[in-house]
Protein backbone atom coordinates (compact mmCIF):
# COMPACT_ATOMS: atom_id res chain seq x y z
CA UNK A 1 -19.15 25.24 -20.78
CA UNK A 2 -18.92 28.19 -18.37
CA UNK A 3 -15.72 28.35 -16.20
CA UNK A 4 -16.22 27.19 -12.56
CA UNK A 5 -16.05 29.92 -9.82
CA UNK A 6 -12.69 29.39 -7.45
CA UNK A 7 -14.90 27.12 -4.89
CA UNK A 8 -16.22 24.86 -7.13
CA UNK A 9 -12.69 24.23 -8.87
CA UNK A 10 -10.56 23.81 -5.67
CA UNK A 11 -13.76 21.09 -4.67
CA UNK A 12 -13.65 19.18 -7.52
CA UNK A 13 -9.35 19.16 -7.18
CA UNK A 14 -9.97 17.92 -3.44
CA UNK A 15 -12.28 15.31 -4.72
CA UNK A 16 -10.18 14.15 -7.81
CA UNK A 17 -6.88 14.12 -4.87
CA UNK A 18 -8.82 11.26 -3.43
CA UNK A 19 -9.77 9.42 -6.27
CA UNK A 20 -6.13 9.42 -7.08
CA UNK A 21 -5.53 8.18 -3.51
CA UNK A 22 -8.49 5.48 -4.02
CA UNK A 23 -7.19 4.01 -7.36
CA UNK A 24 -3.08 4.01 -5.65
CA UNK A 25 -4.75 1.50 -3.58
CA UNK A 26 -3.68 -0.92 -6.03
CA UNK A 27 -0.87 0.22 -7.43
CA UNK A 28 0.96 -2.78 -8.91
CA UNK A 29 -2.29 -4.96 -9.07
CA UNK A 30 -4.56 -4.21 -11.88
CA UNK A 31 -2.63 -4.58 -15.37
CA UNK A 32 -3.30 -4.92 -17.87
CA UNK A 33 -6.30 -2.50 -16.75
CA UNK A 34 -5.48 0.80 -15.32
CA UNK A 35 -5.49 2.25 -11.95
CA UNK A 36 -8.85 4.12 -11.14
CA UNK A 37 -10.95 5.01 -8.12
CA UNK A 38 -14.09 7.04 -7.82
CA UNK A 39 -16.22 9.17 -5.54
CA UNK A 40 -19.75 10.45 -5.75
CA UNK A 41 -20.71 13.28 -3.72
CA UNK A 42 -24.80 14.10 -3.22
CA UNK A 43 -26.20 17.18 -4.24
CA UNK A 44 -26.36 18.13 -0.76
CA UNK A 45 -22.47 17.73 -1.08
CA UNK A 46 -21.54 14.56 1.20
CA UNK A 47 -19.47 11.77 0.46
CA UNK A 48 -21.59 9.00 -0.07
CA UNK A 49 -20.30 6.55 -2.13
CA UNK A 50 -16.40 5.46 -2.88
CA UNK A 51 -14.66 2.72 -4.79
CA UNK A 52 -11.33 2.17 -6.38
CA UNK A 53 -10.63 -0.99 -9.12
CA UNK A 54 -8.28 -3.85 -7.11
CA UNK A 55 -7.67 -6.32 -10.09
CA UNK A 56 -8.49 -7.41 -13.76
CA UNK A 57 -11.87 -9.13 -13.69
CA UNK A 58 -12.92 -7.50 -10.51
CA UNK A 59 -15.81 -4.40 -10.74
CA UNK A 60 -14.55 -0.66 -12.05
CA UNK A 61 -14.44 1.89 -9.15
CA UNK A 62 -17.54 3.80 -10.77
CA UNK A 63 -20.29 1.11 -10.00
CA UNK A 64 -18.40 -0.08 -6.82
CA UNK A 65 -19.32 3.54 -6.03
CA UNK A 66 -22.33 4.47 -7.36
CA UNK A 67 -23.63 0.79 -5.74
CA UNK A 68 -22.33 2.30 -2.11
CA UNK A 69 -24.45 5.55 -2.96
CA UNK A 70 -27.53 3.75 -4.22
CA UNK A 71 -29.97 6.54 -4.32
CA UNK A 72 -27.43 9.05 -3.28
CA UNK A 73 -26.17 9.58 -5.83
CA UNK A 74 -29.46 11.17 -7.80
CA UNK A 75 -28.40 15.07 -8.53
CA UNK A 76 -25.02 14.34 -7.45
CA UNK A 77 -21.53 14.25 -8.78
CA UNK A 78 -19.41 11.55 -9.86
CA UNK A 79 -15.77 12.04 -9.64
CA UNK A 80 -13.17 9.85 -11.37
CA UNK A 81 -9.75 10.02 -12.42
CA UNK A 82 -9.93 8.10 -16.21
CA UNK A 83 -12.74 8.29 -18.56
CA UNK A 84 -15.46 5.75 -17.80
CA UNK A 85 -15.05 2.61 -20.19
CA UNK A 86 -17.95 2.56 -22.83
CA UNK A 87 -17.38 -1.09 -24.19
CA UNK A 88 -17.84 -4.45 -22.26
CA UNK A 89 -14.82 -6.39 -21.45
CA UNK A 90 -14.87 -8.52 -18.44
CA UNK A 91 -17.10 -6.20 -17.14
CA UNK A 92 -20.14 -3.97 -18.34
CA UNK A 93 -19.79 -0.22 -19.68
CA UNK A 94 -19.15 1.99 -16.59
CA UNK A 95 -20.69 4.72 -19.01
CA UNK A 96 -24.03 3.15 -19.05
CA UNK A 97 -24.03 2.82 -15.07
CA UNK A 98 -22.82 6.60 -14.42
CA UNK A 99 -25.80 7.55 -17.07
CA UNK A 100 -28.46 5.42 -15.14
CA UNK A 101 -27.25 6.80 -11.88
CA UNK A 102 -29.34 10.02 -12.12
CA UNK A 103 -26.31 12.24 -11.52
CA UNK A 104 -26.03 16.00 -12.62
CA UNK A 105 -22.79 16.34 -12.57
CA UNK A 106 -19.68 13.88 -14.02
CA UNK A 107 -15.94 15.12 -13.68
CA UNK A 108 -13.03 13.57 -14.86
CA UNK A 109 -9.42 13.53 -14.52
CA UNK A 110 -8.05 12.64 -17.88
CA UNK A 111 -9.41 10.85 -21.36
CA UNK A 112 -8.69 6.91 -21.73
CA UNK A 113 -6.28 6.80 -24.58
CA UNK A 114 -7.74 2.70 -25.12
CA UNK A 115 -8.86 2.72 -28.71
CA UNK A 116 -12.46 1.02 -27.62
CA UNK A 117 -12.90 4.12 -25.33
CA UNK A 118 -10.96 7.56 -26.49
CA UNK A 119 -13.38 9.75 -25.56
CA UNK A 120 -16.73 7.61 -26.26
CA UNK A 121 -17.60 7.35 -22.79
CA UNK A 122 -17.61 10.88 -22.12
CA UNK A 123 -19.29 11.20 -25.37
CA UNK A 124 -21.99 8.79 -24.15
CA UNK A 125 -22.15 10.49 -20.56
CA UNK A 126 -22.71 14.06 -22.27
CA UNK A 127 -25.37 12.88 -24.82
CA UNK A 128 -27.49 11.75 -21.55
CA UNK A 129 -27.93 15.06 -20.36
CA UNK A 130 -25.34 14.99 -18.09
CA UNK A 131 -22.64 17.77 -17.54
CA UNK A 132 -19.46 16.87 -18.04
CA UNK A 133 -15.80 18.08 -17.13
CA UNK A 134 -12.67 16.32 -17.99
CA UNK A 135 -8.98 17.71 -17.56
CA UNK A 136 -8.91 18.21 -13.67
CA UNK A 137 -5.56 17.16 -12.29
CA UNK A 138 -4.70 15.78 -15.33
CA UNK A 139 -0.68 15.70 -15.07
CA UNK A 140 -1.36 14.01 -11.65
CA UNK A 141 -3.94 11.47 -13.64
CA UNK A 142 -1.76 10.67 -16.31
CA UNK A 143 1.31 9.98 -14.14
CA UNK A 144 -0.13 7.61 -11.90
CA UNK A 145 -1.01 5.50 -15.03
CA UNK A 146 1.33 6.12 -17.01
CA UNK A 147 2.29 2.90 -17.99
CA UNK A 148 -1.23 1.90 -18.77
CA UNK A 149 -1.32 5.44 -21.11
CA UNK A 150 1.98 4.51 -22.90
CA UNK A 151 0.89 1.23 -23.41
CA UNK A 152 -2.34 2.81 -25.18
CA UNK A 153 -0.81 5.73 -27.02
CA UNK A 154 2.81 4.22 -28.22
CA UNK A 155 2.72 0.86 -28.03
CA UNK A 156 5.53 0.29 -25.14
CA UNK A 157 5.20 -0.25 -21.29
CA UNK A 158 6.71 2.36 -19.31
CA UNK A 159 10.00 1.78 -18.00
CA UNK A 160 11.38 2.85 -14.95
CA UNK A 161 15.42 2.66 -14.78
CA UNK A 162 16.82 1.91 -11.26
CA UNK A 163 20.90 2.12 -10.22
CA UNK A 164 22.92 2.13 -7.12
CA UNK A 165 26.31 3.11 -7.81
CA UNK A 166 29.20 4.76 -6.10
CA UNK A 167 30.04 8.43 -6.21
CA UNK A 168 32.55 7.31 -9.20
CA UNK A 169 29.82 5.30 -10.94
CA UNK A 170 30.57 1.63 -10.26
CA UNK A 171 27.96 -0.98 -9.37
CA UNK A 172 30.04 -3.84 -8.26
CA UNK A 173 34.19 -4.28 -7.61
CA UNK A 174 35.75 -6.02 -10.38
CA UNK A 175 35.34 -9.17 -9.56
CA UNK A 176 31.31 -8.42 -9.54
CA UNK A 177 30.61 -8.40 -6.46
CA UNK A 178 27.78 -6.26 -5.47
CA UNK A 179 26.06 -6.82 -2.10
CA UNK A 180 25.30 -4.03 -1.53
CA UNK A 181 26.75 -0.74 -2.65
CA UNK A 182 24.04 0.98 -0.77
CA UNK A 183 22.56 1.03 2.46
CA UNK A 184 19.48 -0.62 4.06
CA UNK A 185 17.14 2.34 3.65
CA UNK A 186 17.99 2.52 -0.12
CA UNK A 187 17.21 -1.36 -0.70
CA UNK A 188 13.74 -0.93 1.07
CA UNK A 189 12.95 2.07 -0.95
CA UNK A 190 13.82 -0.50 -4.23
CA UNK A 191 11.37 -3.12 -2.99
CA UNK A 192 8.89 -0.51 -2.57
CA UNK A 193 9.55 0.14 -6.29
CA UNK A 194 8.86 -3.74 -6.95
CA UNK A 195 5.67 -3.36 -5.77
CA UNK A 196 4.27 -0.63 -8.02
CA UNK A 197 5.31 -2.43 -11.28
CA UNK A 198 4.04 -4.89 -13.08
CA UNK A 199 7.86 -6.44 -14.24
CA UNK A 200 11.59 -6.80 -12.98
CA UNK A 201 13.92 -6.53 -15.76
CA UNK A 202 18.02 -7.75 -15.32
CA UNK A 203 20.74 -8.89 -18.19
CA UNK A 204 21.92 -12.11 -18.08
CA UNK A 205 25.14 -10.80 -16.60
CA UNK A 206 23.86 -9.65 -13.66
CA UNK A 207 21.27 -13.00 -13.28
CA UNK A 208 24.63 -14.74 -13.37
CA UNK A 209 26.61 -13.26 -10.69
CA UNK A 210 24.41 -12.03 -8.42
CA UNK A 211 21.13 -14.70 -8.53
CA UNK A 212 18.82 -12.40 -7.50
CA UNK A 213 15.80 -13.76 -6.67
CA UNK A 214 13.62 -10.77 -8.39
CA UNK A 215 10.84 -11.09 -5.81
CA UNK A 216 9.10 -8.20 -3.95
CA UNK A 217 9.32 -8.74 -0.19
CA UNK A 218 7.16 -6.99 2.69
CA UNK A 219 8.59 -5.31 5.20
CA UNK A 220 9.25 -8.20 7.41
CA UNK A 221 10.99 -10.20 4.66
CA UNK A 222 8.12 -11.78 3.44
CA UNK A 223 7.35 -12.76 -0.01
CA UNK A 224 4.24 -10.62 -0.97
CA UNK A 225 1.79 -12.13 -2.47
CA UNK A 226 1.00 -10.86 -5.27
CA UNK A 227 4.90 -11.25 -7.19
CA UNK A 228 5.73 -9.08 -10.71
CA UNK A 229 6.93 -11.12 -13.77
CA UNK A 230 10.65 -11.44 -13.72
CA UNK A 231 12.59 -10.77 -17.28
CA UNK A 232 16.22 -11.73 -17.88
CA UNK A 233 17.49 -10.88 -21.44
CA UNK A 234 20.28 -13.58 -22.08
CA UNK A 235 20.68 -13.56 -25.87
CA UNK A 236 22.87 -16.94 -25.67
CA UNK A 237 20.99 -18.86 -22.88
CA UNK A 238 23.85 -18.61 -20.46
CA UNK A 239 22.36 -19.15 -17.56
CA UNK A 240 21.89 -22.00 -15.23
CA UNK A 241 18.53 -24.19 -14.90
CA UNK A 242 19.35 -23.53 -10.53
CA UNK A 243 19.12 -20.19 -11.03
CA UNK A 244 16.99 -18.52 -8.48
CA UNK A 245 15.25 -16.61 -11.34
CA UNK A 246 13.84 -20.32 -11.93
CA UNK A 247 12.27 -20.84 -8.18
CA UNK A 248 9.55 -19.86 -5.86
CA UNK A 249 8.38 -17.58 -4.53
CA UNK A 250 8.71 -15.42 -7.38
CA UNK A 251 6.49 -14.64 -10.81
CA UNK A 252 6.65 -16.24 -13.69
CA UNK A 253 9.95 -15.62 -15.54
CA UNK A 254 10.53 -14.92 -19.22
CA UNK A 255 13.94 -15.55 -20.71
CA UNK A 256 14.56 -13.64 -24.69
CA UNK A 257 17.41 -15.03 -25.88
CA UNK A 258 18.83 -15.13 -29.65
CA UNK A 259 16.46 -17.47 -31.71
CA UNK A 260 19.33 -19.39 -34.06
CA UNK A 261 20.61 -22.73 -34.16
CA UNK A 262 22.92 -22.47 -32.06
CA UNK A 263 21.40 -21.03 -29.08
CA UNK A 264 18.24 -23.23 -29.78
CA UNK A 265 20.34 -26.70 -29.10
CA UNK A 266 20.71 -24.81 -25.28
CA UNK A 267 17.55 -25.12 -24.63
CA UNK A 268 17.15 -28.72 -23.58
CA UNK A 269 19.67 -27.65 -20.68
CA UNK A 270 16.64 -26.41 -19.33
CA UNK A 271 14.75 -29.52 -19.51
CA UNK A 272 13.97 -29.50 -15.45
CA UNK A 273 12.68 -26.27 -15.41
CA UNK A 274 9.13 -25.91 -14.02
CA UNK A 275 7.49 -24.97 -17.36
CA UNK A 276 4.50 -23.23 -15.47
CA UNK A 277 7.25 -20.74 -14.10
CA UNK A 278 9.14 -19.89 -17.21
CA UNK A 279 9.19 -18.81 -20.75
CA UNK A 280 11.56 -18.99 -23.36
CA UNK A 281 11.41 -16.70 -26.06
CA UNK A 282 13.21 -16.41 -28.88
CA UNK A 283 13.45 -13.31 -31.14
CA UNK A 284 15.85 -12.22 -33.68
CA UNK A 285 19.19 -10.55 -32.59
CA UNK A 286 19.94 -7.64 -33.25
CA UNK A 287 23.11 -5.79 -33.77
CA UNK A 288 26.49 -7.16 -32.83
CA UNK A 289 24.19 -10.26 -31.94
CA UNK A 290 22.39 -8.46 -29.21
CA UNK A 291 18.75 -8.54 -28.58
CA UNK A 292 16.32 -6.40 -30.12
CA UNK A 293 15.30 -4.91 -26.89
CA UNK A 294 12.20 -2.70 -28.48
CA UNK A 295 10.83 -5.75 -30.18
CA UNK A 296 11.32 -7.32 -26.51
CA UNK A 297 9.57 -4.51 -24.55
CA UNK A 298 6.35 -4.59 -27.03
CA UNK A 299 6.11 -8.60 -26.56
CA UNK A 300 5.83 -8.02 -22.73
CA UNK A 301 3.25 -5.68 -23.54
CA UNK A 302 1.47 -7.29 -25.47
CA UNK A 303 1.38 -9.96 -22.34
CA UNK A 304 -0.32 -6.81 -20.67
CA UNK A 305 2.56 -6.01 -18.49
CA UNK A 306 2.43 -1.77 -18.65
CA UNK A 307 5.20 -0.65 -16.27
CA UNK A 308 8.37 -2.43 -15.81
CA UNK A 309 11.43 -1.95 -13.56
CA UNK A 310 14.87 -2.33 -15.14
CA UNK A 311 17.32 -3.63 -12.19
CA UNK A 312 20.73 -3.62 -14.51
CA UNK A 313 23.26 -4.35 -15.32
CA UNK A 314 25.45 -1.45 -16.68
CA UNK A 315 25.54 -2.89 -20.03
CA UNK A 316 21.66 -3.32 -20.43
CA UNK A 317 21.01 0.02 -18.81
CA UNK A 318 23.54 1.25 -21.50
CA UNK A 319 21.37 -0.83 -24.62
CA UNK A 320 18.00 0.21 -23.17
CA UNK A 321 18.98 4.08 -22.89
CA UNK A 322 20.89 4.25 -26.32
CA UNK A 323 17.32 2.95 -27.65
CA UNK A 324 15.52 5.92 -26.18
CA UNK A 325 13.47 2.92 -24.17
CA UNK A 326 13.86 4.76 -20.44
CA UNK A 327 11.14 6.53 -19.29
CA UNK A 328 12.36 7.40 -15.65
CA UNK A 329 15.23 7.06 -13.71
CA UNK A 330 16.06 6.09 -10.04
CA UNK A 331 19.56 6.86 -9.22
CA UNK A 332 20.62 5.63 -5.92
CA UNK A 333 24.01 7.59 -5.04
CA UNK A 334 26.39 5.68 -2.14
CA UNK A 335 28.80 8.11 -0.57
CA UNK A 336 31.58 5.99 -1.56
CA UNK A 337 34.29 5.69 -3.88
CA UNK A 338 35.58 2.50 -5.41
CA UNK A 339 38.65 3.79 -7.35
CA UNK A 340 39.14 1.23 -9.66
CA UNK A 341 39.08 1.38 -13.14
CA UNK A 342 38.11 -2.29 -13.63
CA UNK A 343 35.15 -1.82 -11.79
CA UNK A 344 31.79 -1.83 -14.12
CA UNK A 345 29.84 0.51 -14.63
CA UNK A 346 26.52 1.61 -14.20
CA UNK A 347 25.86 2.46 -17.66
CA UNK A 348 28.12 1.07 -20.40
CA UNK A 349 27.25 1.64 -24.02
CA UNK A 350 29.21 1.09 -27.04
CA UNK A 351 27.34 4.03 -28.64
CA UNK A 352 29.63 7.46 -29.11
CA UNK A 353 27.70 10.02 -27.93
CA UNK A 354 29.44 13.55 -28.27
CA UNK A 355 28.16 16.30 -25.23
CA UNK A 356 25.90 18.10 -27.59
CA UNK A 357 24.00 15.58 -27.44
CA UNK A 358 23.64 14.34 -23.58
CA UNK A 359 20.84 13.33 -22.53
CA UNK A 360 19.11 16.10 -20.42
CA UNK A 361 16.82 14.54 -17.05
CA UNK A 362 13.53 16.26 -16.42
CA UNK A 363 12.26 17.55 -13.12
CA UNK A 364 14.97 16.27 -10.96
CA UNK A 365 15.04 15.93 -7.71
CA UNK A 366 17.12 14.60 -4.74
CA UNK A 367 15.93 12.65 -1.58
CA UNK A 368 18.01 11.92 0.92
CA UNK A 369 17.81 7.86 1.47
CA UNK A 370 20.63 7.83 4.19
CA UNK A 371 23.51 7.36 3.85
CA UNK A 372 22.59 7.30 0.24
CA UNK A 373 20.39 9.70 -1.88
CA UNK A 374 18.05 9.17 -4.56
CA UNK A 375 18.30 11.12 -7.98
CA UNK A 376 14.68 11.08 -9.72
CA UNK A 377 13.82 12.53 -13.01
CA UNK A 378 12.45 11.92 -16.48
CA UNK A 379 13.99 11.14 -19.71
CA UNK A 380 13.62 14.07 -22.06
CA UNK A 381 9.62 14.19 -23.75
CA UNK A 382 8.39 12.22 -20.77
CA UNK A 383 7.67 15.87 -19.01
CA UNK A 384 5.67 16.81 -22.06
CA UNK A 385 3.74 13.40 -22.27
CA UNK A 386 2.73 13.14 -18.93
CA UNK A 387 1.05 16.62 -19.35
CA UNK A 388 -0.83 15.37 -22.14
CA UNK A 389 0.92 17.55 -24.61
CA UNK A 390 2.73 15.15 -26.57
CA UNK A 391 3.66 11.05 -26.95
CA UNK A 392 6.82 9.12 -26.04
């Protein structure tokens, strides 16, 4: 395949930009399919057909817009940022409608690392006649679904870490109380957060003393709609059935805790729970009687949830980071100190770790959140998968 001139490259970048924009449409909506959208562009280059995918079951963004460019689209080009799907699933190939299309011209953002796709659609696509080009923007592609793309290539859903500590790195006084180490700006920046995953992740600690509700509220203070799954890992069913984790609004909530005999004869504390709300699962402990947190994270997956939101406390944060189970941090930094020694942490973990071996963020960066400010950066490898080059 020649190289394309200057033009033609910075055109198909513009177009790709808005199928990235099209498919963040639904960002938090569509597991456990991935975020796409789509534009085709007639030979005559206008914009004449656009489409983004808004839930599981509902159409792919390719036919939603190759259906708004009907005839349009003949000679044209068909931008999209993941590799049509070649298999039928709740839905038909997208391959087979992009090759019926009539199009000249098919560019993509990044390969579909599902097994039942991998490079078969574009295969499929190609072996029509049709000239294809896949790798534009493909860090960009691969970030936005990167939870989907973990999911696919390691077996794990992406997590995303978020903290709010003082300058001195406590989360709550000593006697636990929380509410709320950081300013009003920071906590709407956190429920934007809530809406982009799929998952809200807390220990049973912090379930305990602060009975969060785990719910992703609009602007107004509105319950959204649509609600992610809520997750509290309480190894020895600790909690109480009037939890808030237990009520509406809210998503369906999944409690691990350690399957024995002794934890087991808890359960039927729980006997007034709404069982359409909440799960128990039991899995094996782990060390010191803890959870086995990766054998936790690849159960939720296998629910389809592909990008989760860990909320605390310092202890789990501690576990889930020791495990190399982080995949991105949000560090929300108060201007304040606490000066107490009691105080807990934000991340506690029994694990010696010498400074040889810290662990190094990736691509940091600092936003001011006032009076707070936001620390953002990747745990070391992410960098390297989300350009393709490597897995988690």
């Amino acid at each position: 395949m020649q190289a394309e001139s200057a033009s033609q490259a910075e055109q198909d970048e513009f177009y790709m930009g808005r199928c990235l924009e099209l498919a963040a449409r639904a960002l938090g909506q569509t597991a456990p399919n991935p975020l796409v959208g789509s534009v085709v562009v007639s030979a005559d280059g206008r914009v004449v057909g656009e489409g983004f995918h808004s839930r599981a079951g509902e159409p792919h963004a390719e036919p939603l817009a190759l259906a708004a460019a009907a005839a349009q689209a003949r000679g044209g080009t068909l931008y999209v940022n993941l590799e049509p799907c070649s298999h039928f699933g709740r839905t038909p190939p997208c391959a087979e409608a992009v090759v019926r299309a009539g199009l000249k011209r098919v560019v993509v953002g990044t390969v579909d690392s599902n097994e039942k796709v991998a490079g078969a659609g574009l295969r499929r696509i190609q072996e029509s006649g049709i000239e294809v080009l896949a790798g534009v923007m493909v860090r960009q592609c691969r970030e936005l679904n990167r939870g989907f793309l973990k999911s696919m290539e390691a077996g794990l859903p992406w997590l995303d870490l978020k903290l709010a500590a003082t300058l001195d790195g406590r989360i709550a006084d000593r006697r636990g109380r929380s509410r709320y180490v950081t300013g009003s700006a920071a906590l709407e920046r956190v429920q934007s957060l809530r809406s982009q995953v799929d998952a809200i992740l807390v220990g049973a600690a912090t379930a305990r003393l602060d009975d969060p509700a785990l719910t992703w509220r609009l602007p107004d203070g509105r319950a959204a709609e649509r609600q992610p799954v809520r997750v509290v890992f309480d190894p020895s069913l600790t909690l109480s059935e009037s939890s808030r984790v237990f009520q509406r609004p809210g998503g369906k909530t999944f409690i691990f805790y350690r399957d024995d005999s002794q934890t087991k004869s808890r359960l039927k504390t729980f006997a007034q729970v709404d069982g359409d709300l909440a799960e128990f699962v039991g899995v094996e402990g782990g060390t010191d009687n803890a959870l086995d947190l990766r054998h936790c994270l690849e159960l939720l997956g296998g629910r389809g949830l592909r990008r989760l939101l860990c909320e605390g406390g310092g202890r789990l944060a501690g576990s889930l980071l020791g495990a190399d189970l982080v995949d991105e941090v949000h560090w929300f930094v108060a201007p304040k100190l606490l000066c107490d020694a009691s105080a807990p942490l934000a991340v506690a973990s029994p694990l010696e770790r010498p400074l040889s071996a810290v662990l190094q963020l990736e691509e940091m960066s600092v936003t001011e959140v006032l009076p707070d400010f936001l620390l953002h950066g990747w745990m070391p490898g992410r960098s390297a998968f989300l350009s393709g080059r490597s897995e988690t």
